[in-house]
C-alpha atoms as a PDB file:
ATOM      1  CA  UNK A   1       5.175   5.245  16.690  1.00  0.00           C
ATOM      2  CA  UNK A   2       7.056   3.601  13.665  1.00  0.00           C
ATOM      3  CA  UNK A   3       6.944   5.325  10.241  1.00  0.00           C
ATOM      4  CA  UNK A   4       5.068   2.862   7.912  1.00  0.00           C
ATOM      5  CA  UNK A   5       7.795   1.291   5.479  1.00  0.00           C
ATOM      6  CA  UNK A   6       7.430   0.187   1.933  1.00  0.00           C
ATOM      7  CA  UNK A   7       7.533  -3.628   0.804  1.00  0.00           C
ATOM      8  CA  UNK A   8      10.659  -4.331  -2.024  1.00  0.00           C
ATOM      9  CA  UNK A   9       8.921  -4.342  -4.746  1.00  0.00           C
ATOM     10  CA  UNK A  10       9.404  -7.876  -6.441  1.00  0.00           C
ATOM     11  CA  UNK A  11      10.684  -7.557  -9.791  1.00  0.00           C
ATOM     12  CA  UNK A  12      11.782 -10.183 -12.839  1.00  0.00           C
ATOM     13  CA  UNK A  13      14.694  -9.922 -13.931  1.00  0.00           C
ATOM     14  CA  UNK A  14      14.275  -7.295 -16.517  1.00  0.00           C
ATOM     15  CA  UNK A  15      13.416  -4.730 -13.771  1.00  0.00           C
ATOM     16  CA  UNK A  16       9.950  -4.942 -14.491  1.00  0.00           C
ATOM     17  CA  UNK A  17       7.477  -5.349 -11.500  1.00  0.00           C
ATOM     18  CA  UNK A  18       5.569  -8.504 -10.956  1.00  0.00           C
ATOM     19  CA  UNK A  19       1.991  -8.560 -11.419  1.00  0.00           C
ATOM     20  CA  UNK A  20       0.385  -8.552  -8.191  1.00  0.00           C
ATOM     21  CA  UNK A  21      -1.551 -12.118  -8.001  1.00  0.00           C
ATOM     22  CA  UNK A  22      -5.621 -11.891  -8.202  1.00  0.00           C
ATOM     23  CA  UNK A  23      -7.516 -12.745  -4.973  1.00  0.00           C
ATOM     24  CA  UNK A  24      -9.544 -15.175  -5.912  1.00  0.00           C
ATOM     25  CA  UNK A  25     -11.738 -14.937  -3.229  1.00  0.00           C
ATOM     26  CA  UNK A  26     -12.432 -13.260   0.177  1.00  0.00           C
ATOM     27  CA  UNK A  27     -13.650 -14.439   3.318  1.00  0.00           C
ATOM     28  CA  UNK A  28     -17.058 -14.931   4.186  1.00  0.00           C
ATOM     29  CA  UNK A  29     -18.621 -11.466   5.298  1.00  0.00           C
ATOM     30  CA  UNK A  30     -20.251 -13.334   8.560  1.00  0.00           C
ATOM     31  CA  UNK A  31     -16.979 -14.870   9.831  1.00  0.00           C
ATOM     32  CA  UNK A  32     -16.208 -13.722  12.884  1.00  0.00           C
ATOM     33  CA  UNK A  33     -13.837 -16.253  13.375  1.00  0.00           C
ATOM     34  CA  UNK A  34     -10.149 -14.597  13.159  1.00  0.00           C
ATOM     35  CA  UNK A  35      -8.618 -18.335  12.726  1.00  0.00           C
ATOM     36  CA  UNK A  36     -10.123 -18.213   8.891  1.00  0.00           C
ATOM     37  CA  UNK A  37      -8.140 -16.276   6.181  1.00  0.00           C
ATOM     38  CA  UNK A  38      -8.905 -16.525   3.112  1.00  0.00           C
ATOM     39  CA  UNK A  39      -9.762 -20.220   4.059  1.00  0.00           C
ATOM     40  CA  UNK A  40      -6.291 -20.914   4.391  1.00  0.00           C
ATOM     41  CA  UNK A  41      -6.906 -23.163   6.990  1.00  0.00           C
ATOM     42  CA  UNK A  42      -8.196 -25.476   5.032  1.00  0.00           C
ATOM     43  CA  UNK A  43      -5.212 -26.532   2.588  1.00  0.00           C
ATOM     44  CA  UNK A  44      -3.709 -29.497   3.834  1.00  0.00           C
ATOM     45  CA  UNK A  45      -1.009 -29.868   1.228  1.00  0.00           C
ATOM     46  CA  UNK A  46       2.105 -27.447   2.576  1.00  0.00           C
ATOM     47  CA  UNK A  47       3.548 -26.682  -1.543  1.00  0.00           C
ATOM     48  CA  UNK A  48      -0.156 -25.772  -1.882  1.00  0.00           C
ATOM     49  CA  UNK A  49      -0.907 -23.965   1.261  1.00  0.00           C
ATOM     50  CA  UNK A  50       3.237 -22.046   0.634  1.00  0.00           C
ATOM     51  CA  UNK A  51       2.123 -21.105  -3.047  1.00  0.00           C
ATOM     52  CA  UNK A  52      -1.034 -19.777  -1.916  1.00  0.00           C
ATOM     53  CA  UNK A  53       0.194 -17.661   1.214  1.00  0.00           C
ATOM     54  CA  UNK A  54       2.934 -16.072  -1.054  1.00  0.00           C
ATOM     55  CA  UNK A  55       0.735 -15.248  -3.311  1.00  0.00           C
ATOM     56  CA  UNK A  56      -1.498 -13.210  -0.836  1.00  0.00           C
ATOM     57  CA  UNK A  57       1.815 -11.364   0.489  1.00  0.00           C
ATOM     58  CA  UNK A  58       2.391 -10.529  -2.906  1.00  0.00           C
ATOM     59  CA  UNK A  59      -1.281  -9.375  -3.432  1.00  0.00           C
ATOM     60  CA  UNK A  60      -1.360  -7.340  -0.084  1.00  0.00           C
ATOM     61  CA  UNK A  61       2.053  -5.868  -0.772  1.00  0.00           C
ATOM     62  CA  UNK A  62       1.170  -4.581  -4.268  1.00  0.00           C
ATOM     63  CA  UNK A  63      -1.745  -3.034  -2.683  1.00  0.00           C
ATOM     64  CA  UNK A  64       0.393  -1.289   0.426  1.00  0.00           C
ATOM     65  CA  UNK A  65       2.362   0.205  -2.255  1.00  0.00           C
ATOM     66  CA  UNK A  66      -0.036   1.579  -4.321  1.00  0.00           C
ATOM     67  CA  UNK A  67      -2.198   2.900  -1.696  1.00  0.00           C
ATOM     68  CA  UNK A  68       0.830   4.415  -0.656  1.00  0.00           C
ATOM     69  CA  UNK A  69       1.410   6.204  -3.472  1.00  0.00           C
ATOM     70  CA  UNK A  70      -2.398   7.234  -3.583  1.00  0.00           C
ATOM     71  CA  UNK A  71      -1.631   8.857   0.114  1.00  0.00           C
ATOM     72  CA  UNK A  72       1.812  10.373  -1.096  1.00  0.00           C
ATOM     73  CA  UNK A  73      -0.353  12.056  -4.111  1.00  0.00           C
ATOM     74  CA  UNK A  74      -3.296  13.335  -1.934  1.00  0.00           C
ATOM     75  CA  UNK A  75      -0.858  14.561   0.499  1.00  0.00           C
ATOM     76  CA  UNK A  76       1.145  16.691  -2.056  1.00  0.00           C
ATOM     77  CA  UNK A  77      -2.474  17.705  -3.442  1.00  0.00           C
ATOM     78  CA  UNK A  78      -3.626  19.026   0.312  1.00  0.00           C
ATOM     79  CA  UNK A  79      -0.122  21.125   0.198  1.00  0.00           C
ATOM     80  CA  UNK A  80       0.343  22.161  -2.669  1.00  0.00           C
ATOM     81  CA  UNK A  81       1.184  26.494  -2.261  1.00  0.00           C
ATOM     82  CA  UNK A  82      -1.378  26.815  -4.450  1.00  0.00           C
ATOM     83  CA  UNK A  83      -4.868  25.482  -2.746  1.00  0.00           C
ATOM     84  CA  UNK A  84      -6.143  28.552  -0.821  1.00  0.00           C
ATOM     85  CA  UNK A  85      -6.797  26.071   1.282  1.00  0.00           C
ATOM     86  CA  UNK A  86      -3.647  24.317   1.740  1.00  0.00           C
ATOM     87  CA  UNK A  87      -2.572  22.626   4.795  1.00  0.00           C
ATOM     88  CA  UNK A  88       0.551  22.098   6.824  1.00  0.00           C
ATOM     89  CA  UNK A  89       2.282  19.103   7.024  1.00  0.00           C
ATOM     90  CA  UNK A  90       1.569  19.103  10.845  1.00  0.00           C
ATOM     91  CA  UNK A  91      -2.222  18.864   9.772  1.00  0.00           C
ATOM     92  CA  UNK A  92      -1.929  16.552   7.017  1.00  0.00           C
ATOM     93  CA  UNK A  93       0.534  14.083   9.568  1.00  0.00           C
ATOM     94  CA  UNK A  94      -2.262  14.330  12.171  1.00  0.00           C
ATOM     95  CA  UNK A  95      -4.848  13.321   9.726  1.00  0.00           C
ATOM     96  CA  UNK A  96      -3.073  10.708   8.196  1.00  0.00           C
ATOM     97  CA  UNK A  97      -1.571   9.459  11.869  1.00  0.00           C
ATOM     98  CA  UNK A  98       1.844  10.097  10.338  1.00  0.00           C
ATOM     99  CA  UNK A  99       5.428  11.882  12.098  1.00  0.00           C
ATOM    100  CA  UNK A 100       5.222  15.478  10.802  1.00  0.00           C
ATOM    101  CA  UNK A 101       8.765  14.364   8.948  1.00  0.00           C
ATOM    102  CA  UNK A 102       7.414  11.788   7.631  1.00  0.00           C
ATOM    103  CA  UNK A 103       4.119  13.881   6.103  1.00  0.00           C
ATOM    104  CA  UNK A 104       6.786  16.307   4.859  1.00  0.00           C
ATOM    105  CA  UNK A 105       8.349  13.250   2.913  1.00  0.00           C
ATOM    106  CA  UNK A 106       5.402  12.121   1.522  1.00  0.00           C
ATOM    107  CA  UNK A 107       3.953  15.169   0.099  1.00  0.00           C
ATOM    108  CA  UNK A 108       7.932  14.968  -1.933  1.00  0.00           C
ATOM    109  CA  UNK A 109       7.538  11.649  -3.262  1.00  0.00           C
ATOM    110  CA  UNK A 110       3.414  12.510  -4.078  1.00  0.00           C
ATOM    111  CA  UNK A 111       4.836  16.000  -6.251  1.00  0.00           C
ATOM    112  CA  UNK A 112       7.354  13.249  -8.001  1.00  0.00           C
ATOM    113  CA  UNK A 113       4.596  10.892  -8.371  1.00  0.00           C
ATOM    114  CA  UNK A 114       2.607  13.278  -9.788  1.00  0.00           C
ATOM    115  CA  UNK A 115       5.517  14.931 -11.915  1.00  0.00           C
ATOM    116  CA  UNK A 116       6.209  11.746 -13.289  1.00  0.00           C
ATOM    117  CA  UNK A 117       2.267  10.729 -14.262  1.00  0.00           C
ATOM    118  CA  UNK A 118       0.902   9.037 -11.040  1.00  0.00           C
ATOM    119  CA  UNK A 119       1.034   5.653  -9.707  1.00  0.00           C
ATOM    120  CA  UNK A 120       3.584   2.572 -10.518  1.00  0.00           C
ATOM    121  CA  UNK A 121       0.304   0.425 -11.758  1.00  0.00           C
END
């Protein structure tokens, strides 16, 4: 099984990150019907129908990475020496259907995260 990977982050050209764009809607609850996405389907015009699909990817990457980060923090949290009841980065890759390496990497980059205030939002 592959290690999950982070998305580049898409910056300006200042360095700072892009603002993830807003889904501005979801959809409908009762679709069964795996042909609609977020009524993609529908948009006839390809600049339209390219602006809009890159601005999902963007969306769904920005959230990837951040819930990434939220894992990387609650994984340094569950092994942190302190916790009486700590656990093992064996238990915390099981749980979190990670490589025990790759459990052992994230609880690193959760202490920095946490070190360095939390989350890139």
């Amino acid at each position: 099984m592959s290690e999950p990977q982070s998305a580049p982050s898409p910056r300006t050209g200042d360095g700072r990150r892009l603002k993830p764009a807003p889904l501005l809607f979801e959809p409908p609850a009762g679709s069964g019907d795996p042909e609609h996405f977020f009524d993609l389907e529908s948009i006839e015009d390809p600049r339209e129908l390219l602006a809009r699909s890159t601005e999902l990817v963007l969306a769904f990457r920005a959230a990837t990475d951040r819930a990434t980060e939220y894992q990387a923090m609650a994984a340094a949290q569950l092994a942190d020496p302190k916790r009486f009841d700590r656990l093992t980065p064996a238990v915390i890759a099981e749980r979190a259907a990670w490589t025990e390496d790759y459990a052992r990497k994230m609880v690193e980059f959760g202490r920095e995260l946490m070190e360095n205030g939390g989350t890139s939002a």
